[in-house]
N, C-alpha and C. Protein backbone atom coordinates (compact mmCIF):
# COMPACT_ATOMS: atom_id res chain seq x y z
N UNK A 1 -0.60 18.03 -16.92
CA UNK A 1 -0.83 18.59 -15.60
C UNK A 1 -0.91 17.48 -14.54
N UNK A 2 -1.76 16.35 -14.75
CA UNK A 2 -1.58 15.35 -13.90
C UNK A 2 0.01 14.72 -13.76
N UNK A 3 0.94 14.50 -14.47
CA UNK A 3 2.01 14.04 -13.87
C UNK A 3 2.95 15.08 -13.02
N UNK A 4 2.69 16.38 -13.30
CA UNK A 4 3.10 17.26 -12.68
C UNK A 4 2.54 17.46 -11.08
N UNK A 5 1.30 16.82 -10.73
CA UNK A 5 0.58 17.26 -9.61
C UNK A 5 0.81 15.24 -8.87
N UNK A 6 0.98 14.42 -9.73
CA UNK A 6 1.82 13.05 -9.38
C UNK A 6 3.44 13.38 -8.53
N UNK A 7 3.72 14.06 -9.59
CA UNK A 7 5.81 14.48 -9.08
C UNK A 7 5.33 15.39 -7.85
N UNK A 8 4.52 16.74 -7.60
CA UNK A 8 4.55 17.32 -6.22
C UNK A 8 3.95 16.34 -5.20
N UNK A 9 3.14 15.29 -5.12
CA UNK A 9 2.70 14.92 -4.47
C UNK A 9 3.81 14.12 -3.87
N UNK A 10 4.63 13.43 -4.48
CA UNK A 10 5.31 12.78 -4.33
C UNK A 10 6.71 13.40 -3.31
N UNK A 11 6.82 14.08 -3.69
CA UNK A 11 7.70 15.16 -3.29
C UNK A 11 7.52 15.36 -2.00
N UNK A 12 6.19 15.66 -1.45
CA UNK A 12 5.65 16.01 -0.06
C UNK A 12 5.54 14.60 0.46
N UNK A 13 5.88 13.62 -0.15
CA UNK A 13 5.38 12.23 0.92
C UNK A 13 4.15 11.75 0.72
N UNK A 14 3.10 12.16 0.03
CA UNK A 14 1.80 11.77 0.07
C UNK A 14 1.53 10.39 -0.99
N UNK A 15 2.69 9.27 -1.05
CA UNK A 15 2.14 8.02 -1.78
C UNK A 15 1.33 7.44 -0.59
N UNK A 16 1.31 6.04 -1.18
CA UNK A 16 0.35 4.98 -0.68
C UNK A 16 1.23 4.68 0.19
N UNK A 17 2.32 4.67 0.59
CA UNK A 17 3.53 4.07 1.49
C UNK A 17 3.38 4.58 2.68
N UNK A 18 3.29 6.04 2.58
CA UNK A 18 3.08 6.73 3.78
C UNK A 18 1.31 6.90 4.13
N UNK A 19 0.43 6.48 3.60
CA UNK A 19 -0.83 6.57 3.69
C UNK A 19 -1.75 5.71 4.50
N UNK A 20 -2.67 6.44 5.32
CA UNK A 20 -3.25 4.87 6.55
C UNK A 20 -3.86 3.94 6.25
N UNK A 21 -4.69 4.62 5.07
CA UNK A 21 -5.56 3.32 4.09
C UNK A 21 -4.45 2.59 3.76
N UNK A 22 -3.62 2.48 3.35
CA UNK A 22 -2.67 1.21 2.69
C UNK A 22 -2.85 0.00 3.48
N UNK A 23 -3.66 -0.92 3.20
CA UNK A 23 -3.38 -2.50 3.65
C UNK A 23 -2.57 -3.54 3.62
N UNK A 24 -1.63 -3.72 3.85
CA UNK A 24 -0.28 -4.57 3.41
C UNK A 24 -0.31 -6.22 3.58
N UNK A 25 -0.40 -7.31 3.03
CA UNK A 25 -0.49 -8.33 3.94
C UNK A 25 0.36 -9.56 2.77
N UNK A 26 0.61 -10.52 3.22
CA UNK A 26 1.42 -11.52 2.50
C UNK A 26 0.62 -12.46 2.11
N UNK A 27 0.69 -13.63 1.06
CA UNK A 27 -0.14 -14.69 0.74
C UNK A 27 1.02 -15.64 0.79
N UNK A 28 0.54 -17.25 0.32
CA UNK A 28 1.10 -17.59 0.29
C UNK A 28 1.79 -18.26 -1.64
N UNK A 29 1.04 -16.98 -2.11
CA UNK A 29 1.18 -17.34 -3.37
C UNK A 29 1.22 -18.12 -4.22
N UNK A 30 1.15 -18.39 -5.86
CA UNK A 30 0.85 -19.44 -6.61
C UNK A 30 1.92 -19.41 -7.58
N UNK A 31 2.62 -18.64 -7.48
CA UNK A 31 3.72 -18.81 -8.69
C UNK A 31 3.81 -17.42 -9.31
N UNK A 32 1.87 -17.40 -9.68
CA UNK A 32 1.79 -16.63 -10.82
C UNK A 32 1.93 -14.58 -10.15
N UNK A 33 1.59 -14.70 -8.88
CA UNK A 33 1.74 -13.51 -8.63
C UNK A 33 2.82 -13.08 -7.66
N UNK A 34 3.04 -11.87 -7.17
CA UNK A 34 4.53 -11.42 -6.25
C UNK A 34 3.10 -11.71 -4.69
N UNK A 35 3.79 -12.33 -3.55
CA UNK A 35 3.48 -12.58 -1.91
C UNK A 35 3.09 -11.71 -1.54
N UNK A 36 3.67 -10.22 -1.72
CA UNK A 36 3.07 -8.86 -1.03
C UNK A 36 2.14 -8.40 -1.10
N UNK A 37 1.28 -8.31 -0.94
CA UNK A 37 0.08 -7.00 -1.45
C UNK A 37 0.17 -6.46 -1.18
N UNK A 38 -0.29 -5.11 -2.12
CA UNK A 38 -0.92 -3.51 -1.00
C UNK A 38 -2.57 -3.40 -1.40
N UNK A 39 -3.25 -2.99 -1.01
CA UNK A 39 -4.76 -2.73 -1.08
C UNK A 39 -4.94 -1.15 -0.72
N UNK A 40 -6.00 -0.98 -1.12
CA UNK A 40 -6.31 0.65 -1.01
C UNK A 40 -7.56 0.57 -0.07
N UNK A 41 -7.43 0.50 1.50
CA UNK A 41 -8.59 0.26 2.28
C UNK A 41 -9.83 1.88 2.44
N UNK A 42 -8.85 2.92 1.88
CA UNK A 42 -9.91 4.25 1.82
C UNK A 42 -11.15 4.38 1.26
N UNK A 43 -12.14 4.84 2.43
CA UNK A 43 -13.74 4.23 1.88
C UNK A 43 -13.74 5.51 0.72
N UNK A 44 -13.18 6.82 1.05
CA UNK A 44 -13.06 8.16 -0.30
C UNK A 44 -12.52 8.04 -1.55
N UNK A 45 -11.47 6.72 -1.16
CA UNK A 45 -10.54 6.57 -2.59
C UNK A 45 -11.41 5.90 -3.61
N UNK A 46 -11.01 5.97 -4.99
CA UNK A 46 -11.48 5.69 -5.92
C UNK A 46 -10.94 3.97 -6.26
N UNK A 47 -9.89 3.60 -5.40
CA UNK A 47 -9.29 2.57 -5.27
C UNK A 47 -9.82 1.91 -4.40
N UNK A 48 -10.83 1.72 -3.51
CA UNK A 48 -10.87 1.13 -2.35
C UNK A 48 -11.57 -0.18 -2.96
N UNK A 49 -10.82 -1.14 -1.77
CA UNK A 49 -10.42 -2.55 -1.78
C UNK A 49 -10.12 -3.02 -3.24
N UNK A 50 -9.11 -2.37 -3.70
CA UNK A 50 -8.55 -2.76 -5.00
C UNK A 50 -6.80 -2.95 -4.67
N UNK A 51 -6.54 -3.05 -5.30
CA UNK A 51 -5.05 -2.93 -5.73
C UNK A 51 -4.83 -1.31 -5.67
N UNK A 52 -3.64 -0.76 -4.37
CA UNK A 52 -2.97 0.10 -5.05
C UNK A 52 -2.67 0.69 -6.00
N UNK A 53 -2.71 1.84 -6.69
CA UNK A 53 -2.72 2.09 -8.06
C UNK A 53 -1.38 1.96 -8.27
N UNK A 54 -0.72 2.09 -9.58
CA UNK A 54 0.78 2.12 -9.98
C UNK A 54 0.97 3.61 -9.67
N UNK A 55 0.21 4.27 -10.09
CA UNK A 55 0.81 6.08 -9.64
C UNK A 55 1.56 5.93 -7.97
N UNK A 56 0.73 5.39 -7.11
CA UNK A 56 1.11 5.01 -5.38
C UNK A 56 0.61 6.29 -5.09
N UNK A 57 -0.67 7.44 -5.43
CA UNK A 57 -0.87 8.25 -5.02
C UNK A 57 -2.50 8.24 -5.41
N UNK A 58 -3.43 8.98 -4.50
CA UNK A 58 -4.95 9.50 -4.49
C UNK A 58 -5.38 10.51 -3.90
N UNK A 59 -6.43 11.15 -4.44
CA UNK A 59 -6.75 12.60 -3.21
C UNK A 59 -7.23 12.29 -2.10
N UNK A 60 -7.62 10.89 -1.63
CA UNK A 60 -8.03 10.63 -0.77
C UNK A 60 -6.88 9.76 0.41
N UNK A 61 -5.98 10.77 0.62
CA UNK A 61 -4.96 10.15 0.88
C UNK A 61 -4.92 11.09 2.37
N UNK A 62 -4.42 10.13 4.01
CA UNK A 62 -4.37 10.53 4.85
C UNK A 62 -2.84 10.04 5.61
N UNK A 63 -2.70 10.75 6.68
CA UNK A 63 -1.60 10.56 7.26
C UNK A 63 -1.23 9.14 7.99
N UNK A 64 -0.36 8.57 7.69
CA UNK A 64 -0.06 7.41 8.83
C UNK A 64 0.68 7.99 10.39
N UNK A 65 -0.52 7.44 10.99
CA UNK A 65 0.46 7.86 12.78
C UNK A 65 1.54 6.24 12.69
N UNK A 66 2.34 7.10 12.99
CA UNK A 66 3.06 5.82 13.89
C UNK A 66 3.98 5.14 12.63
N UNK A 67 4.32 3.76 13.13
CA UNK A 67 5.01 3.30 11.81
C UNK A 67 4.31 1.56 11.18
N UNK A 68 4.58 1.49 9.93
CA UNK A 68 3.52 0.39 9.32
C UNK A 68 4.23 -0.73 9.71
N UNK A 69 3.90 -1.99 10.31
CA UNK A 69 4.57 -3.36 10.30
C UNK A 69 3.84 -3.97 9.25
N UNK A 70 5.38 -4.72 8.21
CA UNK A 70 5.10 -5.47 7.12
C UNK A 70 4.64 -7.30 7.62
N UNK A 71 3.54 -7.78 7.63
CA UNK A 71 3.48 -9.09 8.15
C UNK A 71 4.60 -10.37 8.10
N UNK A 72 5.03 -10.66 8.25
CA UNK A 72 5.98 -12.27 8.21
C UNK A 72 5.16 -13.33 7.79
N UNK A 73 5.51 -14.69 6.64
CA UNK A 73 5.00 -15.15 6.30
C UNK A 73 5.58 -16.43 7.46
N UNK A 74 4.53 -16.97 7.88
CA UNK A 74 4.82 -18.22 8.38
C UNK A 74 5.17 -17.83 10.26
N UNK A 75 5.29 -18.91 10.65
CA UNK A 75 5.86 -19.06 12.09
C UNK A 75 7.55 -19.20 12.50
N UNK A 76 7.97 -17.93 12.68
CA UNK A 76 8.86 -17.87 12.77
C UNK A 76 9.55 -19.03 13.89
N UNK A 77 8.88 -19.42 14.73
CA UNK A 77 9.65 -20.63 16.00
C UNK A 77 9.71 -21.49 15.12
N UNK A 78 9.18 -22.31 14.04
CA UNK A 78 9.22 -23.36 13.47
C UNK A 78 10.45 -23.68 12.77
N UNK A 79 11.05 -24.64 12.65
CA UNK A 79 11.97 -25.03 12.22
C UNK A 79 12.09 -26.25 10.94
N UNK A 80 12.28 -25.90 9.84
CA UNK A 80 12.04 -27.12 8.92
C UNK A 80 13.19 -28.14 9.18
């Protein structure tokens, strides 16, 4: 029943992608992990200030207004 209520959710748009809690931000990494993060900033979610789950879905999931900007690593004027 849960992957079934995973696939409708999904269906309607309701991952972490489209969600306002999603925190997105870049590091400058060590090798050992991928630069991107996502975080789960929802004080309701069962995820909050964790890692995104792999499902990319929670019941505590709300609408994003507007659209998400992904951060840029570094200063873009700079020139090596």
């Amino acid at each position: 029943m849960k992957a079934m209520n995973l696939t409708w959710q999904r269906l309607r748009g309701r991952t972490c992608d489209t969600c306002a809690f999603l925190d997105t931000f870049r590091s400058n990494g060590d090798g050992q992990v991928s630069r991107l993060h996502a975080f789960c900033r929802g004080p309701q979610s069962p995820f909050f200030n964790r890692p995104a789950p792999p499902e990319r879905t929670c019941a505590a999931w709300q609408k994003l207004d507007g659209q998400r900007q992904i951060p840029e690593v570094g200063d873009p004027n700079l020139t090596a």
